[in-house]
PDB file of N, CA and C in Angstrom:
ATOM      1  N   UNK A   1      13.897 -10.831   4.899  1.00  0.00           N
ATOM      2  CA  UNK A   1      12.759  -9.952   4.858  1.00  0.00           C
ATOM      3  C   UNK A   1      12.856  -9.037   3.648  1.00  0.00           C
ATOM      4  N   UNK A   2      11.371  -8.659   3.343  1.00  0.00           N
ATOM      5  CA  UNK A   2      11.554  -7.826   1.799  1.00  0.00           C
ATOM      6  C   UNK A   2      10.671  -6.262   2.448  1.00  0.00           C
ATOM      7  N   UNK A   3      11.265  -5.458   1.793  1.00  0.00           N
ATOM      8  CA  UNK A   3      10.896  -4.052   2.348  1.00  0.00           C
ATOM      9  C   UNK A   3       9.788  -3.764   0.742  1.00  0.00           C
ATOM     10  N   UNK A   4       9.077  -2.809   0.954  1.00  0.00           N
ATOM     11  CA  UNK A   4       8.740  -2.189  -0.108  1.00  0.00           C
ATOM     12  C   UNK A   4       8.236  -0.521  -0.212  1.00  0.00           C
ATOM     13  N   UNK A   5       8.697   0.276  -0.185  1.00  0.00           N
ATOM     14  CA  UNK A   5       7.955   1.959  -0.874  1.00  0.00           C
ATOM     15  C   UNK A   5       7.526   1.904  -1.857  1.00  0.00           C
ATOM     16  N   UNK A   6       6.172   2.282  -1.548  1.00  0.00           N
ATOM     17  CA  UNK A   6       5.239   2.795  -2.763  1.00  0.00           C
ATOM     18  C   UNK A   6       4.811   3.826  -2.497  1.00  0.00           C
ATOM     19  N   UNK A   7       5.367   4.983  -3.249  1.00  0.00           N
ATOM     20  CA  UNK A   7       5.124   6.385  -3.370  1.00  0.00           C
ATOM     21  C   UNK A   7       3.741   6.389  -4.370  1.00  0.00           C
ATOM     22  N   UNK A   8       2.482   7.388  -3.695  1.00  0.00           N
ATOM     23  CA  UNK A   8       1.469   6.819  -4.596  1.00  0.00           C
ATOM     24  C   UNK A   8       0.913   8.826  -5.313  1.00  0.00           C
ATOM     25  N   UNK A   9       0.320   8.613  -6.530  1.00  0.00           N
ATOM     26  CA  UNK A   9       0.133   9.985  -7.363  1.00  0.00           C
ATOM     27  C   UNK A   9      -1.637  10.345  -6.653  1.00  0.00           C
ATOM     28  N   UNK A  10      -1.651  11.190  -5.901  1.00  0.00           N
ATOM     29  CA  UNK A  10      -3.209  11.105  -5.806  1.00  0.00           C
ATOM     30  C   UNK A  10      -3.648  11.996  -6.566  1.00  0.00           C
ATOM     31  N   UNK A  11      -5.036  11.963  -6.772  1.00  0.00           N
ATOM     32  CA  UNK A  11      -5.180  13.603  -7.268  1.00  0.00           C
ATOM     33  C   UNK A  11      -5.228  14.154  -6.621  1.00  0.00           C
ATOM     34  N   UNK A  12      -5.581  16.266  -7.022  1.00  0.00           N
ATOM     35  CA  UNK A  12      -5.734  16.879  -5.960  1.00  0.00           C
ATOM     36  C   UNK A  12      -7.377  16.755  -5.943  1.00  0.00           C
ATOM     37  N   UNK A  13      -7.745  17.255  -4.363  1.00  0.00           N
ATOM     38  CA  UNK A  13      -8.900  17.109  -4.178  1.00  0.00           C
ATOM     39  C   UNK A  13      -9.480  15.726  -3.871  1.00  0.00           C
ATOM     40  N   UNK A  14      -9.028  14.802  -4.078  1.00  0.00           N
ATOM     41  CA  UNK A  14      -9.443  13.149  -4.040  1.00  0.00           C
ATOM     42  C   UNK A  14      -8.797  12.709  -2.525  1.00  0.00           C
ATOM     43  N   UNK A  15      -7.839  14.090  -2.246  1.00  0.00           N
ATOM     44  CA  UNK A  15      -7.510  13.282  -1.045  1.00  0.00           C
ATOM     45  C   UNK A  15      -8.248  12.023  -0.115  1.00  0.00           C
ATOM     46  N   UNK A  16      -9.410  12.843   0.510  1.00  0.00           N
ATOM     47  CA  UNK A  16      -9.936  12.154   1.545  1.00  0.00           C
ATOM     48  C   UNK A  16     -10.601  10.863   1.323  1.00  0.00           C
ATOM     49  N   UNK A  17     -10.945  11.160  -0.034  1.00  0.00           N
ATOM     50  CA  UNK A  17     -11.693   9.523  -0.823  1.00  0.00           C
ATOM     51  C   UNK A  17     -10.464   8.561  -0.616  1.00  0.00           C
ATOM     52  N   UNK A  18      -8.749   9.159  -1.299  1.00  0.00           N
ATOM     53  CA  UNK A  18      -8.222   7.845  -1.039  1.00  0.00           C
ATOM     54  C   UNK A  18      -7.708   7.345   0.198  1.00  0.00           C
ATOM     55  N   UNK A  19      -7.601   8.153   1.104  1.00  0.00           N
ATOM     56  CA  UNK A  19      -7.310   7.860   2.825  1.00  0.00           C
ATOM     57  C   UNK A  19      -8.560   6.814   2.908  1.00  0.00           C
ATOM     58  N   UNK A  20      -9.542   7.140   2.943  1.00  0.00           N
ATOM     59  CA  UNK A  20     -10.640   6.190   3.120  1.00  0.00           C
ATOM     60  C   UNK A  20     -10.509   5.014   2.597  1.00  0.00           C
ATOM     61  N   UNK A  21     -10.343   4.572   1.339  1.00  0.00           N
ATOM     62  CA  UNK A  21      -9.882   3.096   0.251  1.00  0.00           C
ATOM     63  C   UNK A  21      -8.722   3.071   1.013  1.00  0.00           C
ATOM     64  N   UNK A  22      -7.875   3.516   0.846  1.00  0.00           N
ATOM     65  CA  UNK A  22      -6.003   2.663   1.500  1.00  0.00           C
ATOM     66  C   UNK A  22      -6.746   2.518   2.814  1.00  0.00           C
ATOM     67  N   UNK A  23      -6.902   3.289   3.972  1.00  0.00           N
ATOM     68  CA  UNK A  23      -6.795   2.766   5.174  1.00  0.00           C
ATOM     69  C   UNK A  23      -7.617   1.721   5.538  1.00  0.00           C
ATOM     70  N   UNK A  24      -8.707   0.964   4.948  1.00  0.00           N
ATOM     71  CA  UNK A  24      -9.669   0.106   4.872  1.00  0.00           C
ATOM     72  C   UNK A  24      -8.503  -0.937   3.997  1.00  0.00           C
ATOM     73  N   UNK A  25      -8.117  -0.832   2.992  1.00  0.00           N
ATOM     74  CA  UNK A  25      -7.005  -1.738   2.530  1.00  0.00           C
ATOM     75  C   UNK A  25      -5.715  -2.118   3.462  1.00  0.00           C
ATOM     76  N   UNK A  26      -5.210  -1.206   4.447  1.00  0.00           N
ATOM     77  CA  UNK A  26      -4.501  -0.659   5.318  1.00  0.00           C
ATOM     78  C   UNK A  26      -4.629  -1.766   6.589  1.00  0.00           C
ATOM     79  N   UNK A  27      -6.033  -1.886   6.909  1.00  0.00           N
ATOM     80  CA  UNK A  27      -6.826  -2.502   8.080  1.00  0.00           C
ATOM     81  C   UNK A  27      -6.748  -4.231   7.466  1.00  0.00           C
ATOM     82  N   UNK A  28      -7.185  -4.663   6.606  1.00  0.00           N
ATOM     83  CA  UNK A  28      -7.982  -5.472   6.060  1.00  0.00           C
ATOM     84  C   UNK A  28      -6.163  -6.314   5.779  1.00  0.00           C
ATOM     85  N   UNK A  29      -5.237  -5.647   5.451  1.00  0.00           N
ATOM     86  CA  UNK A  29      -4.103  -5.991   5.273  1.00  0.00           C
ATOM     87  C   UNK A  29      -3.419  -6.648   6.220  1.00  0.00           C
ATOM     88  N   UNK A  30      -3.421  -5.280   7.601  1.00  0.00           N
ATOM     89  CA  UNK A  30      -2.809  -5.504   9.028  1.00  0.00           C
ATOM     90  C   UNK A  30      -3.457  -7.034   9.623  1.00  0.00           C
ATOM     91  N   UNK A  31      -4.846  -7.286   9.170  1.00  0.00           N
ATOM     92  CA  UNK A  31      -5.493  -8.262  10.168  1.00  0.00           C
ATOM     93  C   UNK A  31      -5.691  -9.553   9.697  1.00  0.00           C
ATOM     94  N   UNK A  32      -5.216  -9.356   8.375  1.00  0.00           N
ATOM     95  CA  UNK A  32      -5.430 -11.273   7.736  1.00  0.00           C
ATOM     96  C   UNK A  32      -3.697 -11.531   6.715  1.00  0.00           C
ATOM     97  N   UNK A  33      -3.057 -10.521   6.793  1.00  0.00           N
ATOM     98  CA  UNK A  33      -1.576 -11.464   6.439  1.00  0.00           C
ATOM     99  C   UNK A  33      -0.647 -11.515   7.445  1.00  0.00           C
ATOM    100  N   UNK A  34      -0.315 -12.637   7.885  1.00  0.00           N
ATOM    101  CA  UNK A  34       0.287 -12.462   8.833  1.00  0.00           C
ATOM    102  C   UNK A  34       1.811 -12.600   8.699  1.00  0.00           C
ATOM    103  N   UNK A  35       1.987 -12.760   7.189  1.00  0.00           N
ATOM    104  CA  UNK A  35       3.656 -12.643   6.555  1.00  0.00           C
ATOM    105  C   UNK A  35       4.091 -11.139   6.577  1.00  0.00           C
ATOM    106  N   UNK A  36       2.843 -10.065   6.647  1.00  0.00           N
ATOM    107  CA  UNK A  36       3.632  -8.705   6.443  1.00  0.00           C
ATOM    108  C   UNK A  36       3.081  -8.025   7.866  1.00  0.00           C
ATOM    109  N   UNK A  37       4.466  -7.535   7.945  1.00  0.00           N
ATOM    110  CA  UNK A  37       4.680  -7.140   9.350  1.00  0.00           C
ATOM    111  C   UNK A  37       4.675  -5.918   9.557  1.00  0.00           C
ATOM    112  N   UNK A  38       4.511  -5.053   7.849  1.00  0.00           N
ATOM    113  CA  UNK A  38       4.183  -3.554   8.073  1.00  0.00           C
ATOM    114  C   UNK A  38       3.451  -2.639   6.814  1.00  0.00           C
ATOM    115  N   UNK A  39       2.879  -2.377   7.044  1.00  0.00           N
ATOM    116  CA  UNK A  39       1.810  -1.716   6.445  1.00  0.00           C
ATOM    117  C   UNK A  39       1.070  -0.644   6.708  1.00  0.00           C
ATOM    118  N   UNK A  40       1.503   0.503   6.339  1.00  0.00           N
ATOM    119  CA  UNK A  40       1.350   1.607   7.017  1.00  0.00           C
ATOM    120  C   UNK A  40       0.929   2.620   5.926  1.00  0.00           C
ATOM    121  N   UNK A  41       0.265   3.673   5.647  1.00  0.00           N
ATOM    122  CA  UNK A  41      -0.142   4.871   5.147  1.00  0.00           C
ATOM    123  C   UNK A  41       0.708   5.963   5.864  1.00  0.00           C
ATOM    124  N   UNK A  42       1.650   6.839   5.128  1.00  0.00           N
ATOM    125  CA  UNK A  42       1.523   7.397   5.556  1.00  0.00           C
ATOM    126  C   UNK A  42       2.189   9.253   4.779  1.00  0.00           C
ATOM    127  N   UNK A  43       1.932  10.430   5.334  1.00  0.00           N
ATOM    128  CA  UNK A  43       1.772  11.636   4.330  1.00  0.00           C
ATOM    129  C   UNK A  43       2.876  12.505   4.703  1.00  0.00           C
ATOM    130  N   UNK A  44       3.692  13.141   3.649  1.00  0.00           N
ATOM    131  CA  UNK A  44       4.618  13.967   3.808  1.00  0.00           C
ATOM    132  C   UNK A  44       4.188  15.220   3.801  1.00  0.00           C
ATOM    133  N   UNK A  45       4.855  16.784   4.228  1.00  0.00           N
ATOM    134  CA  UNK A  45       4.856  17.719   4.744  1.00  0.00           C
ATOM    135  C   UNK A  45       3.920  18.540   3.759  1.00  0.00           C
ATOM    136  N   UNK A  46       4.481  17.865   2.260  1.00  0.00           N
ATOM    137  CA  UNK A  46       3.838  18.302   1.178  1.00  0.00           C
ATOM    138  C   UNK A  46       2.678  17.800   0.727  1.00  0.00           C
ATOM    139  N   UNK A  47       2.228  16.397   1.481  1.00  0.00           N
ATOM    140  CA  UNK A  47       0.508  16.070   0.658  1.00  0.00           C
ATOM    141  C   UNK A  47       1.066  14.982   0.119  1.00  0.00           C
ATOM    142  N   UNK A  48       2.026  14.470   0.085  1.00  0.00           N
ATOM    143  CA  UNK A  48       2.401  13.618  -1.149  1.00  0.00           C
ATOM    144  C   UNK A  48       2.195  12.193   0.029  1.00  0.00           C
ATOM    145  N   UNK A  49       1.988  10.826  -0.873  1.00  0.00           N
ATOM    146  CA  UNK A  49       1.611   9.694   0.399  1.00  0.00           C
ATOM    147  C   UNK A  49       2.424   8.706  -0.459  1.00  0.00           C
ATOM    148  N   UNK A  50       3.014   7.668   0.812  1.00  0.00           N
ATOM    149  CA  UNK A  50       3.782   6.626   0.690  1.00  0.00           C
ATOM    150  C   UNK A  50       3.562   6.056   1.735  1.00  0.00           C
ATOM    151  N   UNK A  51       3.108   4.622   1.128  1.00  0.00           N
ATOM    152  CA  UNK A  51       2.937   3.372   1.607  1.00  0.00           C
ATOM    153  C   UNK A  51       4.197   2.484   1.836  1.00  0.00           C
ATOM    154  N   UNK A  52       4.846   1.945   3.617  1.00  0.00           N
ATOM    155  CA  UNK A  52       5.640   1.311   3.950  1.00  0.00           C
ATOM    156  C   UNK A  52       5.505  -0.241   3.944  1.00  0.00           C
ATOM    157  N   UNK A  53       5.738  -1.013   3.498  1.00  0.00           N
ATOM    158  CA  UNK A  53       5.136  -2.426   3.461  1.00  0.00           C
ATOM    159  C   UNK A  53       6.349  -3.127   4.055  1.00  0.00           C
ATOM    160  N   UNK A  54       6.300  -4.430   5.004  1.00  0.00           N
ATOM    161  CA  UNK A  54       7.182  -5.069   5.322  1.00  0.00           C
ATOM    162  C   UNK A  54       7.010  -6.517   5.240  1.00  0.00           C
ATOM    163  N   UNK A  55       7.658  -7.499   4.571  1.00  0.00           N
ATOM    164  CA  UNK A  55       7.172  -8.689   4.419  1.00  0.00           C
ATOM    165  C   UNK A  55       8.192  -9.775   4.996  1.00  0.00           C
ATOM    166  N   UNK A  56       7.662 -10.933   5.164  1.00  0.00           N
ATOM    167  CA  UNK A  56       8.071 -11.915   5.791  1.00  0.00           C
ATOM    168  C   UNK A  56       9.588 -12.600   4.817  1.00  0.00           C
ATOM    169  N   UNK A  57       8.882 -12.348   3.684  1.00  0.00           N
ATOM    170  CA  UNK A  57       9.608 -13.169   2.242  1.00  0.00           C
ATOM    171  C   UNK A  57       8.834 -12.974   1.125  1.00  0.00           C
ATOM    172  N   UNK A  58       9.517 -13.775   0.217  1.00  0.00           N
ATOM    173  CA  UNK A  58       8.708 -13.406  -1.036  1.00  0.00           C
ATOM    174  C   UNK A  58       7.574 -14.072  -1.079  1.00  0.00           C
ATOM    175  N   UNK A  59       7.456 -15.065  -0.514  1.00  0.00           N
ATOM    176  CA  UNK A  59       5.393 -15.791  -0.311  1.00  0.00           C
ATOM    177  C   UNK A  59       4.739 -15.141   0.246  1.00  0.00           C
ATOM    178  N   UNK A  60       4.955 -14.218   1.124  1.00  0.00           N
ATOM    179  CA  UNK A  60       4.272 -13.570   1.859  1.00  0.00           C
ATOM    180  C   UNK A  60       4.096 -12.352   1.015  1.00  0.00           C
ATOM    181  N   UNK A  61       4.303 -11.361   0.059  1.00  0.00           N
ATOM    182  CA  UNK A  61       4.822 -10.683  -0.979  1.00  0.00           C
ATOM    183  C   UNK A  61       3.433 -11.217  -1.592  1.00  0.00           C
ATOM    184  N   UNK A  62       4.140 -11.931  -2.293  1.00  0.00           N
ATOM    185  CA  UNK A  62       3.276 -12.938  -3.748  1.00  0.00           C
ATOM    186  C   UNK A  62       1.742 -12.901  -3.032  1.00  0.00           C
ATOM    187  N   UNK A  63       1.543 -13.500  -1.587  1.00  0.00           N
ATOM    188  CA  UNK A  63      -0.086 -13.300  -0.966  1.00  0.00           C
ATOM    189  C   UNK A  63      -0.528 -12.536  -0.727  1.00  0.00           C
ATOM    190  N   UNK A  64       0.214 -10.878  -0.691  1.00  0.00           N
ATOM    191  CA  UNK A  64      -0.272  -9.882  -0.531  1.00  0.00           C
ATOM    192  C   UNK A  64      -0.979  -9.169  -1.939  1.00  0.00           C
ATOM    193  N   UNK A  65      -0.331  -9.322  -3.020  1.00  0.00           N
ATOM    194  CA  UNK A  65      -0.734  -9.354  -3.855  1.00  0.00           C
ATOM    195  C   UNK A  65      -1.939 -10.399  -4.614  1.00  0.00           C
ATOM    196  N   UNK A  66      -2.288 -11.353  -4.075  1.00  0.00           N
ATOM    197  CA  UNK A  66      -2.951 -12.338  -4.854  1.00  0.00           C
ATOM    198  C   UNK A  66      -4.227 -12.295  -3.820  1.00  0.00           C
ATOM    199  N   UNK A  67      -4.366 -11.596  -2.803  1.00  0.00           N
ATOM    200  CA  UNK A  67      -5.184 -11.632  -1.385  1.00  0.00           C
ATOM    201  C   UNK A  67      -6.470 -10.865  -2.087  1.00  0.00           C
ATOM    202  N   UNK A  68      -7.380 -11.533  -1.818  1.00  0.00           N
ATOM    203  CA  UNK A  68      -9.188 -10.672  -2.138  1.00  0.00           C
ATOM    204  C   UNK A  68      -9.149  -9.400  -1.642  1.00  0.00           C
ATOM    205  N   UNK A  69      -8.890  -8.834  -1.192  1.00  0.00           N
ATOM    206  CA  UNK A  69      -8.802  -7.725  -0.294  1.00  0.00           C
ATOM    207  C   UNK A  69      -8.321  -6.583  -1.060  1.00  0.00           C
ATOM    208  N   UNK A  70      -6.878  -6.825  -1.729  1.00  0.00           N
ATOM    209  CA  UNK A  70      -5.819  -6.055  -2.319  1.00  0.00           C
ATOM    210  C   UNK A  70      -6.491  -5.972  -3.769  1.00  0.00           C
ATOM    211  N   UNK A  71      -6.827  -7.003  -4.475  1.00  0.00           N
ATOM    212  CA  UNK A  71      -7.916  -7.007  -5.699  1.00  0.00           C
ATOM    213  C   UNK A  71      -8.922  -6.345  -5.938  1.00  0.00           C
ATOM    214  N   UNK A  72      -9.770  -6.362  -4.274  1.00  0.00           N
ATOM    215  CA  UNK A  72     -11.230  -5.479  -4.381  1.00  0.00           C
ATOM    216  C   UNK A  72     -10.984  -4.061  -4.347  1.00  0.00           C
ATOM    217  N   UNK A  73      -9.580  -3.635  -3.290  1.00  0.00           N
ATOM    218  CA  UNK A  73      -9.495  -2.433  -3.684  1.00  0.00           C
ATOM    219  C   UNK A  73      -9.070  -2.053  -4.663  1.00  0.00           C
ATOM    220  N   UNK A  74      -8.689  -1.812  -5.936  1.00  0.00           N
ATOM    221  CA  UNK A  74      -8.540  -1.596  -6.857  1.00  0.00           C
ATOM    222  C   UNK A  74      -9.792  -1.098  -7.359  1.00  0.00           C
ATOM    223  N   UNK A  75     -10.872  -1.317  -7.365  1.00  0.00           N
ATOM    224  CA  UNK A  75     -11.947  -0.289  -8.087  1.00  0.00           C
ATOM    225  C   UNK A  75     -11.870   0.840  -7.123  1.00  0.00           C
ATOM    226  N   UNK A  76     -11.954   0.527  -5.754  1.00  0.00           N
ATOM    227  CA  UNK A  76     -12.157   1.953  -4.707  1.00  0.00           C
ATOM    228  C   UNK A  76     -10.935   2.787  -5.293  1.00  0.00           C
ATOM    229  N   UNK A  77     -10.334   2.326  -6.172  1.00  0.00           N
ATOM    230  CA  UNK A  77      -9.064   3.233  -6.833  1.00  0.00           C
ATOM    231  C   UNK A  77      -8.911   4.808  -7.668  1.00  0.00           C
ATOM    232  N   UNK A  78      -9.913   3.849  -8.307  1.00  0.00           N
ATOM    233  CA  UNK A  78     -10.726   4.225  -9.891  1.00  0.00           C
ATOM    234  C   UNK A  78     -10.750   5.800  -9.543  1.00  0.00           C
ATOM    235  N   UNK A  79     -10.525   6.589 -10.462  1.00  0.00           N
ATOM    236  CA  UNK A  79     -10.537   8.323 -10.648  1.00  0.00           C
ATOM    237  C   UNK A  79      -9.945   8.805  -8.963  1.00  0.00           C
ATOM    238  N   UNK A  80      -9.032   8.270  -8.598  1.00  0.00           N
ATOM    239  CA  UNK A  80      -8.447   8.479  -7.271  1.00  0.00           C
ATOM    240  C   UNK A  80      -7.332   9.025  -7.218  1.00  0.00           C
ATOM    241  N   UNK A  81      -6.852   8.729  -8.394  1.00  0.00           N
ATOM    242  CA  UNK A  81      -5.014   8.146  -8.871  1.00  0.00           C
ATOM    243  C   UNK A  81      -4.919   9.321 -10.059  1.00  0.00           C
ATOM    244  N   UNK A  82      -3.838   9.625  -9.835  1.00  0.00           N
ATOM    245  CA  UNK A  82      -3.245  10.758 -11.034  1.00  0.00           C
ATOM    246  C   UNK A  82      -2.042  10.400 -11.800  1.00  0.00           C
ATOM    247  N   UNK A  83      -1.311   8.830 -11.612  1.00  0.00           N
ATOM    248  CA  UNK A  83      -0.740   8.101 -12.295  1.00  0.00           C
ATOM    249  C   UNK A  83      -0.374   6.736 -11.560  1.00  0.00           C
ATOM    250  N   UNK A  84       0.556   5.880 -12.234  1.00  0.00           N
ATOM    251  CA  UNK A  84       1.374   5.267 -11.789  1.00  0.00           C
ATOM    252  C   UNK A  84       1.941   5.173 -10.538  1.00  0.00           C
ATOM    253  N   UNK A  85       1.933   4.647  -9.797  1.00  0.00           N
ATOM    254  CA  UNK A  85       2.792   4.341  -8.320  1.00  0.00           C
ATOM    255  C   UNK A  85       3.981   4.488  -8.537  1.00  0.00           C
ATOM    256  N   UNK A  86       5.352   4.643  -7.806  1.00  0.00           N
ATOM    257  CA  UNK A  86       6.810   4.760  -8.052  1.00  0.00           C
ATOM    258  C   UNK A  86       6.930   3.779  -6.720  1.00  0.00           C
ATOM    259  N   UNK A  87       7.140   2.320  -7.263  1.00  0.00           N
ATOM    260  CA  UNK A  87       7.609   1.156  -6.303  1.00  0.00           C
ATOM    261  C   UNK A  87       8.830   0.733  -5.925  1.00  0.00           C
ATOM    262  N   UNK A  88       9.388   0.683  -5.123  1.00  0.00           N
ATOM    263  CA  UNK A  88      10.745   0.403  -4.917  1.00  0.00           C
ATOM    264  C   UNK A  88      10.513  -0.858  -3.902  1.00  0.00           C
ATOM    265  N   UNK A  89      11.698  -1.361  -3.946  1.00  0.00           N
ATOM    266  CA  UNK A  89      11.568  -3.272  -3.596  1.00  0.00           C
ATOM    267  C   UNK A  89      12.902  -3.571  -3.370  1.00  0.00           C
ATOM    268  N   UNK A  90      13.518  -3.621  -1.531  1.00  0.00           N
ATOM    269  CA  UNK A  90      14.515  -3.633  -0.881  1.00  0.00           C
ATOM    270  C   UNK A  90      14.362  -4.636  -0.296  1.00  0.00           C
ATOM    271  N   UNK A  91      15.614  -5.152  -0.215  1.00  0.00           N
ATOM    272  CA  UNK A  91      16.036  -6.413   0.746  1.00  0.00           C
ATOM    273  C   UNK A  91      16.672  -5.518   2.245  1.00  0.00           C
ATOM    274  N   UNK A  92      15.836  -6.470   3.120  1.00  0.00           N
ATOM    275  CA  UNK A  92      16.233  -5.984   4.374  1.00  0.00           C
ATOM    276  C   UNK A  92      17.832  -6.527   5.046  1.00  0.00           C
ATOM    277  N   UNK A  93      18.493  -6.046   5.105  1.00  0.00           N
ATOM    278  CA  UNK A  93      19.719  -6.268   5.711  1.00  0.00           C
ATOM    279  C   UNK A  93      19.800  -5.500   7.363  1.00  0.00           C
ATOM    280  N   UNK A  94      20.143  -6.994   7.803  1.00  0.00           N
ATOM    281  CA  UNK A  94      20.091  -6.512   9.284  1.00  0.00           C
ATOM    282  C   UNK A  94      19.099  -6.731   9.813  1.00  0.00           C
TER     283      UNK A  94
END
């Protein structure tokens, strides 16, 4: 199994626009891959948001990324984002 954190930059003020895009990405994720087993939104004490992803393997990985879904959101992105994502990509042991 492959783990993934994605710590994401929102802006301020854009909050609620991007809760709305991720959790619709969030949904749309949970209900048509059935290689990832976790997918979650979710917000620290400070405002700051990180996305938990859990995958089957790396095909399941590779389809999450290549999936219509994960593509379309990307415009709902657009002036949302205040940089770069900080991705990290763990092998599950155990």
């Amino acid at each position: 199994m492959l783990a993934v954190i994605a710590k994401l930059n929102v802006l301020a003020g854009k909050e609620a626009d991007f809760e709305a895009v991720m959790l619709d990405l969030a949904a749309k994720v949970n209900a048509n891959e059935p290689g990832c087993h976790l997918y979650k939104l979710c917000k620290d004490a400070e405002g700051g948001y990180t996305v938990m992803e859990l995958y089957e393997d790396a095909d399941a990985m590779a389809a999450h990324g290549a999936s219509e879904h994960f593509k379309a959101a990307g415009a709902g992105f657009k002036g949302l984002m205040g940089g770069a994502p900080e991705i990290i990509r763990m092998e599950v042991v155990g």
